[in-house]
C-alpha atoms as a PDB file:
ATOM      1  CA  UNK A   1      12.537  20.407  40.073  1.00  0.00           C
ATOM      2  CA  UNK A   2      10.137  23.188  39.288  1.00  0.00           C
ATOM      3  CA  UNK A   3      11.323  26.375  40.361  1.00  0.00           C
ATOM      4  CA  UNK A   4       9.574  28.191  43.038  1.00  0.00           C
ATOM      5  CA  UNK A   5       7.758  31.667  42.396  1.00  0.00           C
ATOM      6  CA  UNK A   6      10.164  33.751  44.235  1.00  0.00           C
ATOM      7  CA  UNK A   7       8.314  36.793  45.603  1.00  0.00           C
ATOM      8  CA  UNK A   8      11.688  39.244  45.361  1.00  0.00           C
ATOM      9  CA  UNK A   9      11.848  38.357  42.177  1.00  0.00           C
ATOM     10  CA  UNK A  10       8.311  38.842  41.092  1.00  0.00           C
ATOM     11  CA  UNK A  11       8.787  42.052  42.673  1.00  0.00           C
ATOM     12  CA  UNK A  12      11.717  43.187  41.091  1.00  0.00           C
ATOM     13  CA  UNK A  13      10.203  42.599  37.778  1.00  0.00           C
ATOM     14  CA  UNK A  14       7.167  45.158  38.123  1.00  0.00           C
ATOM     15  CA  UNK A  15       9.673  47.335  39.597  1.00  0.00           C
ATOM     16  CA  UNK A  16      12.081  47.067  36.744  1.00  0.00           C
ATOM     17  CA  UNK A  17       9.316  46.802  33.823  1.00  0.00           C
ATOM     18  CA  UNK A  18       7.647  50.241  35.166  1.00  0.00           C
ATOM     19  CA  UNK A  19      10.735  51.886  35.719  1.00  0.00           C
ATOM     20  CA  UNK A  20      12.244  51.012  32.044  1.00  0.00           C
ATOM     21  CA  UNK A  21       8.997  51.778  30.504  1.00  0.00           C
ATOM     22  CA  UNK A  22       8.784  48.451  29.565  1.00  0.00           C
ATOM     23  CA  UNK A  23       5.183  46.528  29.134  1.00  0.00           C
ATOM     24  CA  UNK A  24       4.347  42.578  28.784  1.00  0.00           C
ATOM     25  CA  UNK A  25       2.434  41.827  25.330  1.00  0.00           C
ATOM     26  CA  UNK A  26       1.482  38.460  25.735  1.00  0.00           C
ATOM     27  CA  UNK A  27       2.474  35.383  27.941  1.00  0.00           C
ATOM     28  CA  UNK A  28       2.959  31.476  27.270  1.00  0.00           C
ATOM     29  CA  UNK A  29      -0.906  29.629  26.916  1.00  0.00           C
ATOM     30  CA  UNK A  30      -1.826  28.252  30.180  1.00  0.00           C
ATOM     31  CA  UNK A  31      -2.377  24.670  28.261  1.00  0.00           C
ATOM     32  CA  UNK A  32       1.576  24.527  27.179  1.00  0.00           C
ATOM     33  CA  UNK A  33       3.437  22.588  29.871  1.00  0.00           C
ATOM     34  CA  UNK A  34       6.195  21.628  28.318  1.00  0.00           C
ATOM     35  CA  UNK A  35       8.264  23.518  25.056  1.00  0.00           C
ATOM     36  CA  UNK A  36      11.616  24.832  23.829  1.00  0.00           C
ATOM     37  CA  UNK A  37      11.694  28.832  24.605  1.00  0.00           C
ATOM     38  CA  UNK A  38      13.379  30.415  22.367  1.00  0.00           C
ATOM     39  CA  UNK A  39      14.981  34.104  23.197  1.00  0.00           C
ATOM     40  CA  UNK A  40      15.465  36.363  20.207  1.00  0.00           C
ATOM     41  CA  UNK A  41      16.412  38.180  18.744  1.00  0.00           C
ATOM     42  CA  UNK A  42      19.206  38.066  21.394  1.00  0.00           C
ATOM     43  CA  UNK A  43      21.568  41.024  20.920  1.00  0.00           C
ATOM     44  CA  UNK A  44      22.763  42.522  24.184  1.00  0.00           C
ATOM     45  CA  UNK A  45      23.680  41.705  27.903  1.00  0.00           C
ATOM     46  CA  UNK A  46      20.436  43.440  29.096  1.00  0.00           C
ATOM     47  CA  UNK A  47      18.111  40.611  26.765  1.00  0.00           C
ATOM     48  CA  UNK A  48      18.441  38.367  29.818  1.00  0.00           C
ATOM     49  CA  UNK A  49      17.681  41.048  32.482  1.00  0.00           C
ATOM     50  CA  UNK A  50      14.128  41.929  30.438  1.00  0.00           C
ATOM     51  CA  UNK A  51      13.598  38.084  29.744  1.00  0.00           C
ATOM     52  CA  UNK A  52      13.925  36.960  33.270  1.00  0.00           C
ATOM     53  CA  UNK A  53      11.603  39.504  34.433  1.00  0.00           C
ATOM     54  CA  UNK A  54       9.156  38.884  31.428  1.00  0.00           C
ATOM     55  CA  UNK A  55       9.090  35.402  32.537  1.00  0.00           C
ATOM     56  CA  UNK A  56       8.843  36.371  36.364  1.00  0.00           C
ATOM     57  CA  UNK A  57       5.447  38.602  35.552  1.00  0.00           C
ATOM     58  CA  UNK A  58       3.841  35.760  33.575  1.00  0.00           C
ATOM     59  CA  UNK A  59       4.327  33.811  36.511  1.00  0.00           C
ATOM     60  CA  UNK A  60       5.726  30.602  34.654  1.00  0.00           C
ATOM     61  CA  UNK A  61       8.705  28.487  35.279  1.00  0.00           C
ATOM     62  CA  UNK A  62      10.947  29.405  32.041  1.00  0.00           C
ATOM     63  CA  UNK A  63      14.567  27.914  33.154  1.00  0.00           C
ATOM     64  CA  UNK A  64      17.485  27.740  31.462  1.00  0.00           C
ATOM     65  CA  UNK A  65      20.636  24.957  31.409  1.00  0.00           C
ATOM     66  CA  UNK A  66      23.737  25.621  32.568  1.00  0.00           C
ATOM     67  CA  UNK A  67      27.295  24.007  33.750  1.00  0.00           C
ATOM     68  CA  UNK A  68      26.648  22.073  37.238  1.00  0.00           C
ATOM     69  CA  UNK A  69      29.726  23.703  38.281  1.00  0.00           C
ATOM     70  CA  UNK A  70      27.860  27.288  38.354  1.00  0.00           C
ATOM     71  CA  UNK A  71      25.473  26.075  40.767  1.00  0.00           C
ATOM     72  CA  UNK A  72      28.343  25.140  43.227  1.00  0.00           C
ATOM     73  CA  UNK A  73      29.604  28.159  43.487  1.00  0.00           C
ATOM     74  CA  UNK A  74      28.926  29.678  47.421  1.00  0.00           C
ATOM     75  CA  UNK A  75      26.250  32.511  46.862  1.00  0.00           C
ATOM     76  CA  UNK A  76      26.150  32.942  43.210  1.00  0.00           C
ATOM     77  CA  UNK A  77      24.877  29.149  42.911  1.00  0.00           C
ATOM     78  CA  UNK A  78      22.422  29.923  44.666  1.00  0.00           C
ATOM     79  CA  UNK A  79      21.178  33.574  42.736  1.00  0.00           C
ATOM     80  CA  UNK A  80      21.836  30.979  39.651  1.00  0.00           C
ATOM     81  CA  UNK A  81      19.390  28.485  40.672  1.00  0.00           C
ATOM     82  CA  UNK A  82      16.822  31.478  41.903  1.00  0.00           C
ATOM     83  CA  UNK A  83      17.041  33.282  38.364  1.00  0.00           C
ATOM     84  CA  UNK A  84      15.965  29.493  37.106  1.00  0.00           C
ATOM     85  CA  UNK A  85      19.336  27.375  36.565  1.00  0.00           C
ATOM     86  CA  UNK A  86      18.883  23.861  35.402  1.00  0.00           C
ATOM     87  CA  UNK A  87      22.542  22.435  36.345  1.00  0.00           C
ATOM     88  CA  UNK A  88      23.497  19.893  33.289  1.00  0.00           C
ATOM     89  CA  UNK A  89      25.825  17.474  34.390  1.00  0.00           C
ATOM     90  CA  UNK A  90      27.991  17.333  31.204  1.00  0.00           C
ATOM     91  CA  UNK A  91      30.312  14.823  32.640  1.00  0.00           C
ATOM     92  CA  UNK A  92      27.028  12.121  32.348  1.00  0.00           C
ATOM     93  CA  UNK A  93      26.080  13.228  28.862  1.00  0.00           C
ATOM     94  CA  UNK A  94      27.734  15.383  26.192  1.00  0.00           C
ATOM     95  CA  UNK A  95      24.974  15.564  24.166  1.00  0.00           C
ATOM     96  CA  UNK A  96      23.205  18.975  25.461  1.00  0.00           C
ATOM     97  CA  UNK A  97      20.261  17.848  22.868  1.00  0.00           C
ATOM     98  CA  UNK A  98      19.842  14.393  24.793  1.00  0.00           C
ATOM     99  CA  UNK A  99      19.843  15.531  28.525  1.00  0.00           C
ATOM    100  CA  UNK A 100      17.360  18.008  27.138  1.00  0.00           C
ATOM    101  CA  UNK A 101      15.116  15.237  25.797  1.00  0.00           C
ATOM    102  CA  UNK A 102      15.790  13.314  28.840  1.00  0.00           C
ATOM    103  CA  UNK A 103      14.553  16.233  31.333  1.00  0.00           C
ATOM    104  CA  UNK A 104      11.454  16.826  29.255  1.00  0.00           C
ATOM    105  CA  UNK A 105      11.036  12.998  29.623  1.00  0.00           C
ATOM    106  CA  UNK A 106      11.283  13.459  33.353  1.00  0.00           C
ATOM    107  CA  UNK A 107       9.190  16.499  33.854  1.00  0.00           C
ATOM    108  CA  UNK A 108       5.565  17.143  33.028  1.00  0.00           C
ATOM    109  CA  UNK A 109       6.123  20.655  33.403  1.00  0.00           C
ATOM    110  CA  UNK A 110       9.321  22.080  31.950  1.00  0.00           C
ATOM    111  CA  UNK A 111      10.064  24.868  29.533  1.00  0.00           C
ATOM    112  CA  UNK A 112      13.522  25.773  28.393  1.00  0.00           C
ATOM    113  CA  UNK A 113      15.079  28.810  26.842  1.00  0.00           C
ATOM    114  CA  UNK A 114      17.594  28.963  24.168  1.00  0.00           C
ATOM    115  CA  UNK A 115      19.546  31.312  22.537  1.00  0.00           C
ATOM    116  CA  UNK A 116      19.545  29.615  19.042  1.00  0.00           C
ATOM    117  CA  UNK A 117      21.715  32.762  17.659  1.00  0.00           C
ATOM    118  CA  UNK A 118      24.538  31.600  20.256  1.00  0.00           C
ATOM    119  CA  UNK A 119      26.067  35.164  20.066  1.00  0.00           C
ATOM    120  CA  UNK A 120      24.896  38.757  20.626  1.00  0.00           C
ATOM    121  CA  UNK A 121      26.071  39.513  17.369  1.00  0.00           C
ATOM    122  CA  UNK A 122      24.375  38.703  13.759  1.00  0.00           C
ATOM    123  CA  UNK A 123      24.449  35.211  12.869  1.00  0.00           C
ATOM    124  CA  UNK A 124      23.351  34.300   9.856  1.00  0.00           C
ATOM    125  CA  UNK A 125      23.259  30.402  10.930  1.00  0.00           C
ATOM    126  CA  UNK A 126      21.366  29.380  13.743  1.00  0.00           C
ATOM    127  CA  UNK A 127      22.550  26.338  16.263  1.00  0.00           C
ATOM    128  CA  UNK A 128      20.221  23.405  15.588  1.00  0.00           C
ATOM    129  CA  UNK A 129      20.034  22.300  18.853  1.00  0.00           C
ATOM    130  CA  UNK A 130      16.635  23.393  20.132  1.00  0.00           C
ATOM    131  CA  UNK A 131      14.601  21.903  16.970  1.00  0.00           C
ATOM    132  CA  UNK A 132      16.493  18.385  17.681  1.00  0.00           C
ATOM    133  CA  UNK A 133      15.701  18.673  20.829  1.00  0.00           C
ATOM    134  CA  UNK A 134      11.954  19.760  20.913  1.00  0.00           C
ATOM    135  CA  UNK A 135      11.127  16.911  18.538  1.00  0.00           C
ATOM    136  CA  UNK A 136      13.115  14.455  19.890  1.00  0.00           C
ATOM    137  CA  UNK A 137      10.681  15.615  23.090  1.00  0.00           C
ATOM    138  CA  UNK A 138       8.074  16.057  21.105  1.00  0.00           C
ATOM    139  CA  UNK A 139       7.512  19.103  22.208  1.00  0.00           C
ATOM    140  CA  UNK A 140       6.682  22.838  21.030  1.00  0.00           C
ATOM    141  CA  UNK A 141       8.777  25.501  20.063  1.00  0.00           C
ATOM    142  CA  UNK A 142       7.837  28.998  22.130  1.00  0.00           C
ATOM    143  CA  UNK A 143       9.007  32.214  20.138  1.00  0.00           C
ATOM    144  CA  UNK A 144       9.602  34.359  23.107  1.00  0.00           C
ATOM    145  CA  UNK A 145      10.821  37.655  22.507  1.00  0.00           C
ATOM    146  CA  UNK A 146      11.756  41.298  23.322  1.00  0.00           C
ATOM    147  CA  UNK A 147      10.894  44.456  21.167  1.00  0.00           C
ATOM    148  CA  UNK A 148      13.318  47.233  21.943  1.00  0.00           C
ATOM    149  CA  UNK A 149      11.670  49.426  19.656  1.00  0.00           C
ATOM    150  CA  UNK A 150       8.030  49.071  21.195  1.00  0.00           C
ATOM    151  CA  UNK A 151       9.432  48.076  24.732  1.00  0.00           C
ATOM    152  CA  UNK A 152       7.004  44.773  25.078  1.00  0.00           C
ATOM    153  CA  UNK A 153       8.177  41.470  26.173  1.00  0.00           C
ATOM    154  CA  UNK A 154       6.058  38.623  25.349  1.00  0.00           C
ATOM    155  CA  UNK A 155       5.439  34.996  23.761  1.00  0.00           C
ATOM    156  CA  UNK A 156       4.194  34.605  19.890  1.00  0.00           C
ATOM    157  CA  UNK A 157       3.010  31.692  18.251  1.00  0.00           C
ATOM    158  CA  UNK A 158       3.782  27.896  19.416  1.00  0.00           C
ATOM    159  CA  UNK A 159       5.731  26.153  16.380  1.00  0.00           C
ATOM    160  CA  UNK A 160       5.254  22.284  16.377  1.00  0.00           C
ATOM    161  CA  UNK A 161       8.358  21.007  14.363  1.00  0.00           C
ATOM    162  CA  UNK A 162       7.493  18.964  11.518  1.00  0.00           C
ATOM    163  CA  UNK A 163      10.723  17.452  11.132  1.00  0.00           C
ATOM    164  CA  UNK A 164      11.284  20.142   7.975  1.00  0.00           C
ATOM    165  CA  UNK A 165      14.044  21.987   9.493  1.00  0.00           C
ATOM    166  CA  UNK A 166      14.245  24.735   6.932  1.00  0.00           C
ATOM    167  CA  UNK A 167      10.529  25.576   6.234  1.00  0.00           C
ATOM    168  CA  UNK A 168       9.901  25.331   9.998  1.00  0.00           C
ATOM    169  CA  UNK A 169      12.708  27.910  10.796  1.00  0.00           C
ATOM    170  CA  UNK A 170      11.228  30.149   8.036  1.00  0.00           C
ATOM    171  CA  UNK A 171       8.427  30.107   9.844  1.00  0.00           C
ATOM    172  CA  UNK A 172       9.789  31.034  13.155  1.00  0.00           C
ATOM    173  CA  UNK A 173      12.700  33.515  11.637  1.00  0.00           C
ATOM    174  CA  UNK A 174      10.127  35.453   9.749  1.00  0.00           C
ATOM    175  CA  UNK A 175       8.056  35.904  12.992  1.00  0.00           C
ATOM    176  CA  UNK A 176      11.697  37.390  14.627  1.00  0.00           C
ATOM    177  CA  UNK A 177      12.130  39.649  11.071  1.00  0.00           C
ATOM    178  CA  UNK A 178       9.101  41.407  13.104  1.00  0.00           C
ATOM    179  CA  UNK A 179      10.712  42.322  16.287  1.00  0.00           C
ATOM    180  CA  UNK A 180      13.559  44.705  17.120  1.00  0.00           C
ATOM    181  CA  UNK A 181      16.260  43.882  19.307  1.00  0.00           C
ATOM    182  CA  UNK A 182      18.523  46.229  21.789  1.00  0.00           C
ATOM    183  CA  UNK A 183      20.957  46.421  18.691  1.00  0.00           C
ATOM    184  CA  UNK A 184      18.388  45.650  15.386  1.00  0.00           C
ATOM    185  CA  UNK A 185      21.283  45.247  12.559  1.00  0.00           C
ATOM    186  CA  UNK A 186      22.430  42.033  14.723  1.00  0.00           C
ATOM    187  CA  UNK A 187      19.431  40.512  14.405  1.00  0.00           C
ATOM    188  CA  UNK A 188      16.811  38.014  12.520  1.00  0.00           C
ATOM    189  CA  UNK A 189      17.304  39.147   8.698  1.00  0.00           C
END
């Protein structure tokens, strides 16, 4: 299951990074094999162009779940799978959070990004999903993120849920409250 380094790819993300102007700040500790990535603040269609390629330069395997059915498609299954698709059969399971825990359970070496805001546009609330799902797997939560304002892409701090939902996303919101996204009144507040 782990995706393979593509070289295009690699190369279209030192392309695109030192054409935007864009730098990477920090990457994911080589001693993290397994997490829940989270992408914020997540406020525009280009967050997932300067993710992938973020993810691409640190040379890690970030992927990210998706509908079976997009991986069928002729061609674009394929560019799905390449930019790291992780086809969810949701026929098996419903539960997102459960075939989550059950993939972690399966690989060693898996990190998965989330978009915990579930819209490009402010939400006060976020989806719970990735905190029951990184301690049902007992894994960490990765704050990845993009700065707009300073143009760096990068990793902070690994949270390990303590099972206190609210002080733990404190914690990780008031790292966001720190970063600017493409649009910054849509964002962490």
């Amino acid at each position: 299951m782990p995706l393979r380094m593509n070289s295009f790819w690699l190369a279209f993300s030192k392309f695109w990074f030192k054409i935007t102007g864009w730098r990477l700040a920090s990457g994911i500790p080589a001693h993290i094999r397994q997490g829940v990535m989270i992408a914020a603040p997540h406020t525009s269609n280009w967050d997932f162009i300067y993710s992938r390629a973020a993810f691409f330069l640190m040379r890690r395997d970030v992927r990210l779940t998706i509908k079976k059915e997009w991986t069928e498609i002729p061609i674009l299954g394929k560019l799905v799978l390449s930019l790291g698709g992780l086809p969810i059969d949701r026929s098996k399971n419903n539960s997102t959070v459960e075939t989550m825990i059950e993939l972690f359970k399966q690989n060693p070496e898996l990190i998965i990004l989330v978009t915990p805001e579930g819209t490009r546009k402010y939400q006060p609330r976020w989806r719970k999903g990735f905190y029951h799902a990184a301690v049902g797997a007992g894994v960490p939560i990765l704050l990845g993120y993009l700065d707009y304002e300073k143009k760096e892409a990068g990793v902070g701090p690994a949270v390990y849920p303590t099972g206190n939902y609210e002080a733990d996303l404190e914690t990780i919101q008031s790292f966001y409250r720190t970063k600017k996204g493409r649009y910054p009144e849509q964002g962490v507040r």
